[in-house]
N, C-alpha and C. Protein backbone atom coordinates (compact mmCIF):
# COMPACT_ATOMS: atom_id res chain seq x y z
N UNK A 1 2.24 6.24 13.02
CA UNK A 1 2.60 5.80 11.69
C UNK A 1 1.48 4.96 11.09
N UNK A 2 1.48 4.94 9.65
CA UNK A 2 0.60 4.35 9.23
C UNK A 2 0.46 2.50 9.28
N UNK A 3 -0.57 2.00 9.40
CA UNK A 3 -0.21 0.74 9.27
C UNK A 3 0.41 -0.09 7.64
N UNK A 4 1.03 -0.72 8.00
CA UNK A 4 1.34 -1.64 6.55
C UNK A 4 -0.01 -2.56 5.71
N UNK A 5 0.03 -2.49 4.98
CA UNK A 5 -1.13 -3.27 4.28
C UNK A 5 -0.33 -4.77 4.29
N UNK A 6 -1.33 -5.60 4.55
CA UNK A 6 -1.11 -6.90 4.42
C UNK A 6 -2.30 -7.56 2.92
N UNK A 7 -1.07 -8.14 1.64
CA UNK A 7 -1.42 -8.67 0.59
C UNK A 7 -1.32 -10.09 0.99
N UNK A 8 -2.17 -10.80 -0.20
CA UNK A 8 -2.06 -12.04 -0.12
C UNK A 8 -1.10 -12.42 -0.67
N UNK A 9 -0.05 -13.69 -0.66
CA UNK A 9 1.08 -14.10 -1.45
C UNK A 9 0.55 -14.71 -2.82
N UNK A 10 1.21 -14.10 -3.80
CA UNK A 10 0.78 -14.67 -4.87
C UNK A 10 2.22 -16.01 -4.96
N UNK A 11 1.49 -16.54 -5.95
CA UNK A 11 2.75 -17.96 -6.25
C UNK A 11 2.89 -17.83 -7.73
N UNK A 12 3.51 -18.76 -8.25
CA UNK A 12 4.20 -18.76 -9.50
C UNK A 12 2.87 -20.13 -9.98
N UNK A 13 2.43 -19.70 -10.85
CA UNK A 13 1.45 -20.47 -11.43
C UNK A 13 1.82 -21.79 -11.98
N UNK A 14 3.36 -21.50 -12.42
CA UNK A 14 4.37 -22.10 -13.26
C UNK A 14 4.70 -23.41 -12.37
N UNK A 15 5.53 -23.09 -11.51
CA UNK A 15 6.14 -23.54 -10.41
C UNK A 15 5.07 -24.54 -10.00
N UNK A 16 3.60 -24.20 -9.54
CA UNK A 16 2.93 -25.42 -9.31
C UNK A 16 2.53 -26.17 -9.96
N UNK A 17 2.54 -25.83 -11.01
CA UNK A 17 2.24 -27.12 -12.38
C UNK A 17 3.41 -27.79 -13.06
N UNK A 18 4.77 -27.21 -12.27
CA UNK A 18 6.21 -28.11 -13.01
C UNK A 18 6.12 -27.87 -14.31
N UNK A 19 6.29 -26.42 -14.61
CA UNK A 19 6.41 -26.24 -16.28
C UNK A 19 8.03 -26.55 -16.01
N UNK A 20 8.33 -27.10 -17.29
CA UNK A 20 10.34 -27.19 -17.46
C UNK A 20 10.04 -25.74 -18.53
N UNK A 21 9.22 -26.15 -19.33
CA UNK A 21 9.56 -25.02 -20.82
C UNK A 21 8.37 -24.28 -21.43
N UNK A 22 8.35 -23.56 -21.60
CA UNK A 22 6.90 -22.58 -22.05
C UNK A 22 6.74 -22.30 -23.76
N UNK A 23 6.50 -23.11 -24.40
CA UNK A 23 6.05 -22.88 -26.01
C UNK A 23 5.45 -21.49 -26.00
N UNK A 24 5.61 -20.66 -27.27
CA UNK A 24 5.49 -19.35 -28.11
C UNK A 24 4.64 -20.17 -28.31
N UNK A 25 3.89 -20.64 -28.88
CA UNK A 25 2.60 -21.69 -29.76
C UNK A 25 1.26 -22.02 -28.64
N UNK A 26 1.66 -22.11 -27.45
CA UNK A 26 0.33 -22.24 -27.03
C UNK A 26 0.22 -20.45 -26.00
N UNK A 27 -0.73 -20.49 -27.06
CA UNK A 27 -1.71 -19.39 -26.51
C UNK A 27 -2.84 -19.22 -25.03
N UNK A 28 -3.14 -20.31 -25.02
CA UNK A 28 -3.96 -20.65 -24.08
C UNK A 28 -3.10 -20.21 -22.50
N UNK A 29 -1.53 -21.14 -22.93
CA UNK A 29 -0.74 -20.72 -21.72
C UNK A 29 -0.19 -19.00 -21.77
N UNK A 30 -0.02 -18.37 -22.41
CA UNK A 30 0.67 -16.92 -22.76
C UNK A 30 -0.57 -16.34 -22.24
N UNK A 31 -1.99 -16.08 -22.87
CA UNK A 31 -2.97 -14.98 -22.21
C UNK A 31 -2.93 -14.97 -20.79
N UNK A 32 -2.64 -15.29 -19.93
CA UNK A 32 -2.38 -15.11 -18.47
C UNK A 32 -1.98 -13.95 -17.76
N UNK A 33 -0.55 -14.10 -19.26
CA UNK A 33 0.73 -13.15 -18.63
C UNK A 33 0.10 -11.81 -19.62
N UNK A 34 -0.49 -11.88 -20.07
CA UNK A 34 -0.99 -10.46 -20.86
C UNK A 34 -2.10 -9.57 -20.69
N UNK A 35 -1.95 -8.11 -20.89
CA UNK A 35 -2.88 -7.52 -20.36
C UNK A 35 -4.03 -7.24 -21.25
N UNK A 36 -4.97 -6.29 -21.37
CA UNK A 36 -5.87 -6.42 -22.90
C UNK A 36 -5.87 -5.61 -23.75
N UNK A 37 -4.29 -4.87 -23.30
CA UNK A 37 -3.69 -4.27 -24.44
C UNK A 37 -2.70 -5.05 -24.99
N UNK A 38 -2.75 -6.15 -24.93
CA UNK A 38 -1.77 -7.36 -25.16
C UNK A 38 -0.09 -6.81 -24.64
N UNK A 39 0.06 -5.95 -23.32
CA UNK A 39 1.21 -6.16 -22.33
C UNK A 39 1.78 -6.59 -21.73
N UNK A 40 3.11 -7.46 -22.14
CA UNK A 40 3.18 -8.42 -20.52
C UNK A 40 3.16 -7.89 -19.10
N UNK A 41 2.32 -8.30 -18.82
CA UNK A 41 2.03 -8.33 -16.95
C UNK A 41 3.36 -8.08 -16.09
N UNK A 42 3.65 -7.42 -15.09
CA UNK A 42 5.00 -7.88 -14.50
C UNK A 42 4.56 -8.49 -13.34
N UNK A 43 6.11 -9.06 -12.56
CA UNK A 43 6.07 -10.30 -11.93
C UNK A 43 5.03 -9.79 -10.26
N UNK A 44 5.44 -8.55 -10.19
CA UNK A 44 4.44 -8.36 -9.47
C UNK A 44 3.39 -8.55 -9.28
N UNK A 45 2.38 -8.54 -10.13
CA UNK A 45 0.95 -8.57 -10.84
C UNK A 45 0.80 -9.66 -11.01
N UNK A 46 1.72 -10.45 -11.72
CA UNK A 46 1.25 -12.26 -11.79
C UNK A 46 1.52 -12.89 -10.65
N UNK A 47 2.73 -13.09 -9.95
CA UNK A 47 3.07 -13.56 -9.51
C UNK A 47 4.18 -14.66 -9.50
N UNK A 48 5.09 -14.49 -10.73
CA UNK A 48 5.60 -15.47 -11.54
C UNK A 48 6.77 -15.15 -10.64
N UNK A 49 7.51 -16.44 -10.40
CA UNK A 49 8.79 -16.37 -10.18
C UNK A 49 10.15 -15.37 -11.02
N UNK A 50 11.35 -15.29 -11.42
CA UNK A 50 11.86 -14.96 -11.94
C UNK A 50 11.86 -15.70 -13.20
N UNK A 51 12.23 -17.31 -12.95
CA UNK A 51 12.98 -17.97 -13.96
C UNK A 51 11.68 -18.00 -14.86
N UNK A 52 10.54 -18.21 -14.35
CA UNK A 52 9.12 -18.60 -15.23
C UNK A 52 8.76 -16.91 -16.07
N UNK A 53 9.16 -16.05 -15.41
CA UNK A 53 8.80 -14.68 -15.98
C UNK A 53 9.77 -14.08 -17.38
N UNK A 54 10.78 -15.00 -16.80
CA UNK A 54 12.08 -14.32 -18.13
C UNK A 54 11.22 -15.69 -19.45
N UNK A 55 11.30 -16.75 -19.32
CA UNK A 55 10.57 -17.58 -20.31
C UNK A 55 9.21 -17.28 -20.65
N UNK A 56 8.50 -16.53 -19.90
CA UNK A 56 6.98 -16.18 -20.59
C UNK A 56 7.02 -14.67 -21.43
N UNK A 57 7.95 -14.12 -20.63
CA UNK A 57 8.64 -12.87 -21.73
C UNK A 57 9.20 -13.05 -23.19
N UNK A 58 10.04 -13.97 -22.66
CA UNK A 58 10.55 -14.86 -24.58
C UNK A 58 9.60 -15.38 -25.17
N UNK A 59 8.94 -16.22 -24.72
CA UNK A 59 7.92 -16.44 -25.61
C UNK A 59 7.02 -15.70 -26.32
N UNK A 60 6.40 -14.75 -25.35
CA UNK A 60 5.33 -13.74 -26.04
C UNK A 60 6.29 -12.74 -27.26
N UNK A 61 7.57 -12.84 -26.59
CA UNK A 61 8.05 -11.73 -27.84
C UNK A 61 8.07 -12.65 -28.95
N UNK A 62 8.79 -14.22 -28.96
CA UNK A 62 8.30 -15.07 -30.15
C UNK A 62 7.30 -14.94 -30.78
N UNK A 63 6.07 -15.30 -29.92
CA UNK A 63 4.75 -15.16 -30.85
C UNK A 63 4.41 -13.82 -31.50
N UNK A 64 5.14 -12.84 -31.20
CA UNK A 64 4.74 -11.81 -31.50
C UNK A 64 5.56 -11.69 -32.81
N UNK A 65 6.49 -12.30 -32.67
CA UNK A 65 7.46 -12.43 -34.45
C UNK A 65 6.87 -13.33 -34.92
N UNK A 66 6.17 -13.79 -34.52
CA UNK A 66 5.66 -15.41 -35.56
C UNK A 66 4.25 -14.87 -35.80
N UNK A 67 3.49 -13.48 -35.18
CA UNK A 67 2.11 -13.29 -35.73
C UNK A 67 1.20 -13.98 -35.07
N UNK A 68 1.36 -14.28 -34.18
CA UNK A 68 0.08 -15.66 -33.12
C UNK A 68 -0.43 -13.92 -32.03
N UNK A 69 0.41 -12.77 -31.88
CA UNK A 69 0.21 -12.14 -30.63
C UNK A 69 0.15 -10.89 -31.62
N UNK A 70 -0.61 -9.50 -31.30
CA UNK A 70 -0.26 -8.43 -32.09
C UNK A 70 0.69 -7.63 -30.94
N UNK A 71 1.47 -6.86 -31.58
CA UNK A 71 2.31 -6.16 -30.88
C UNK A 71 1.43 -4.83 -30.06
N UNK A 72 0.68 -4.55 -31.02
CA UNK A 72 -0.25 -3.12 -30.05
C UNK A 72 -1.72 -3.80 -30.82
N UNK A 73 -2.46 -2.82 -29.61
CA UNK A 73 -4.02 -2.87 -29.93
C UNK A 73 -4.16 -1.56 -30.35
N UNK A 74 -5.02 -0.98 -31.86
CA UNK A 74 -5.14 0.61 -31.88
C UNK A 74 -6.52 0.86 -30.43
N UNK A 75 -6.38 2.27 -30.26
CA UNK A 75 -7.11 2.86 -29.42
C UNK A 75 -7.99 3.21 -30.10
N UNK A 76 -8.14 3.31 -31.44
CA UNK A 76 -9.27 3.75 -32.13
C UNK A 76 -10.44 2.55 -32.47
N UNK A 77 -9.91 1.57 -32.54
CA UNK A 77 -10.81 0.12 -32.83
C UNK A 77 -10.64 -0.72 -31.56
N UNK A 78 -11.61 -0.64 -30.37
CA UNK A 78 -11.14 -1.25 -29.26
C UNK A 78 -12.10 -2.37 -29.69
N UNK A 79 -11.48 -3.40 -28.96
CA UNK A 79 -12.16 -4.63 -28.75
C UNK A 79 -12.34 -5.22 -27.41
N UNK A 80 -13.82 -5.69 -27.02
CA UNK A 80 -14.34 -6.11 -25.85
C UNK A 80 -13.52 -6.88 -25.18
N UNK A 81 -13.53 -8.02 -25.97
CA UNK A 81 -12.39 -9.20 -25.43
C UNK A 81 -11.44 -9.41 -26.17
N UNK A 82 -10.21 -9.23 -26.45
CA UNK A 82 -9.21 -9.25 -27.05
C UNK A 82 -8.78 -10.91 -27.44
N UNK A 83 -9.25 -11.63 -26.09
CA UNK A 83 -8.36 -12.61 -25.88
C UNK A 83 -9.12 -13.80 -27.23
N UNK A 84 -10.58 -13.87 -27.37
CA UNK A 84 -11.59 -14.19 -28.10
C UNK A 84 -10.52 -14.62 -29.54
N UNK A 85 -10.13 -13.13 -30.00
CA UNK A 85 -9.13 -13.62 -31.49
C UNK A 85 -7.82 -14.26 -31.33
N UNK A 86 -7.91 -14.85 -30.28
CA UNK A 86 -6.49 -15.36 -29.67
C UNK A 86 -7.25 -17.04 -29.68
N UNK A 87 -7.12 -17.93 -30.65
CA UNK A 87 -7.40 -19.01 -30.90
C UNK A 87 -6.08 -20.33 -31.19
C-alpha cells in the first residue's frame, strides 16, 4: 500500500492573535483569506478554525457590498498583483 503523506499542521492565524471580531473595513486583515482572483480560500488552505472561517467569510461578503473587495476579477484585464489596489 501506498504510504500516507505527512503535512504540516496548519493553525488558525486567528486563534493565535485572540481575534474576538474581524471588521469588513480592514483589508490588510481579509487579503490573507483571499485568492488573486479575489476567492475566499477554504479552511483547508488557510488553516482557519471553523468559528474564525465563518467570520472571515462574512466579512469579505460585507466588503464586497460595501465596494472595499470586487466580486470577480475579468480574465481579460489581468492584474499582476491584485492585492496592490486593495488599500
Amino acid at each position: 500500500m501506498a504510504e500516507k503523506r505527512k503535512f504540516k499542521k496548519r493553525y488558525c492565524r486567528y486563534c493565535q492573535q485572540k481575534v474576538d471580531f474581524i471588521d469588513y473595513k480592514d483589508l490588510n486583515l481579509l487579503k490573507y483569506s483571499l485568492s488573486e482572483r479575489y476567492k475566499i480560500m477554504p479552511r483547508r488552505l488557510t488553516g482557519n478554525c471553523k468559528k474564525h472561517q465563518d467570520m472571515i467569510a462574512e466579512a469579505i461578503k460585507r466588503a464586497r457590498q460595501a465596494a472595499f473587495i470586487p466580486y470577480i476579477v475579468d480574465r481579460k484585464r489581468v492584474i499582476e498583483n491584485p492585492f496592490e489596489l486593495i488599500k
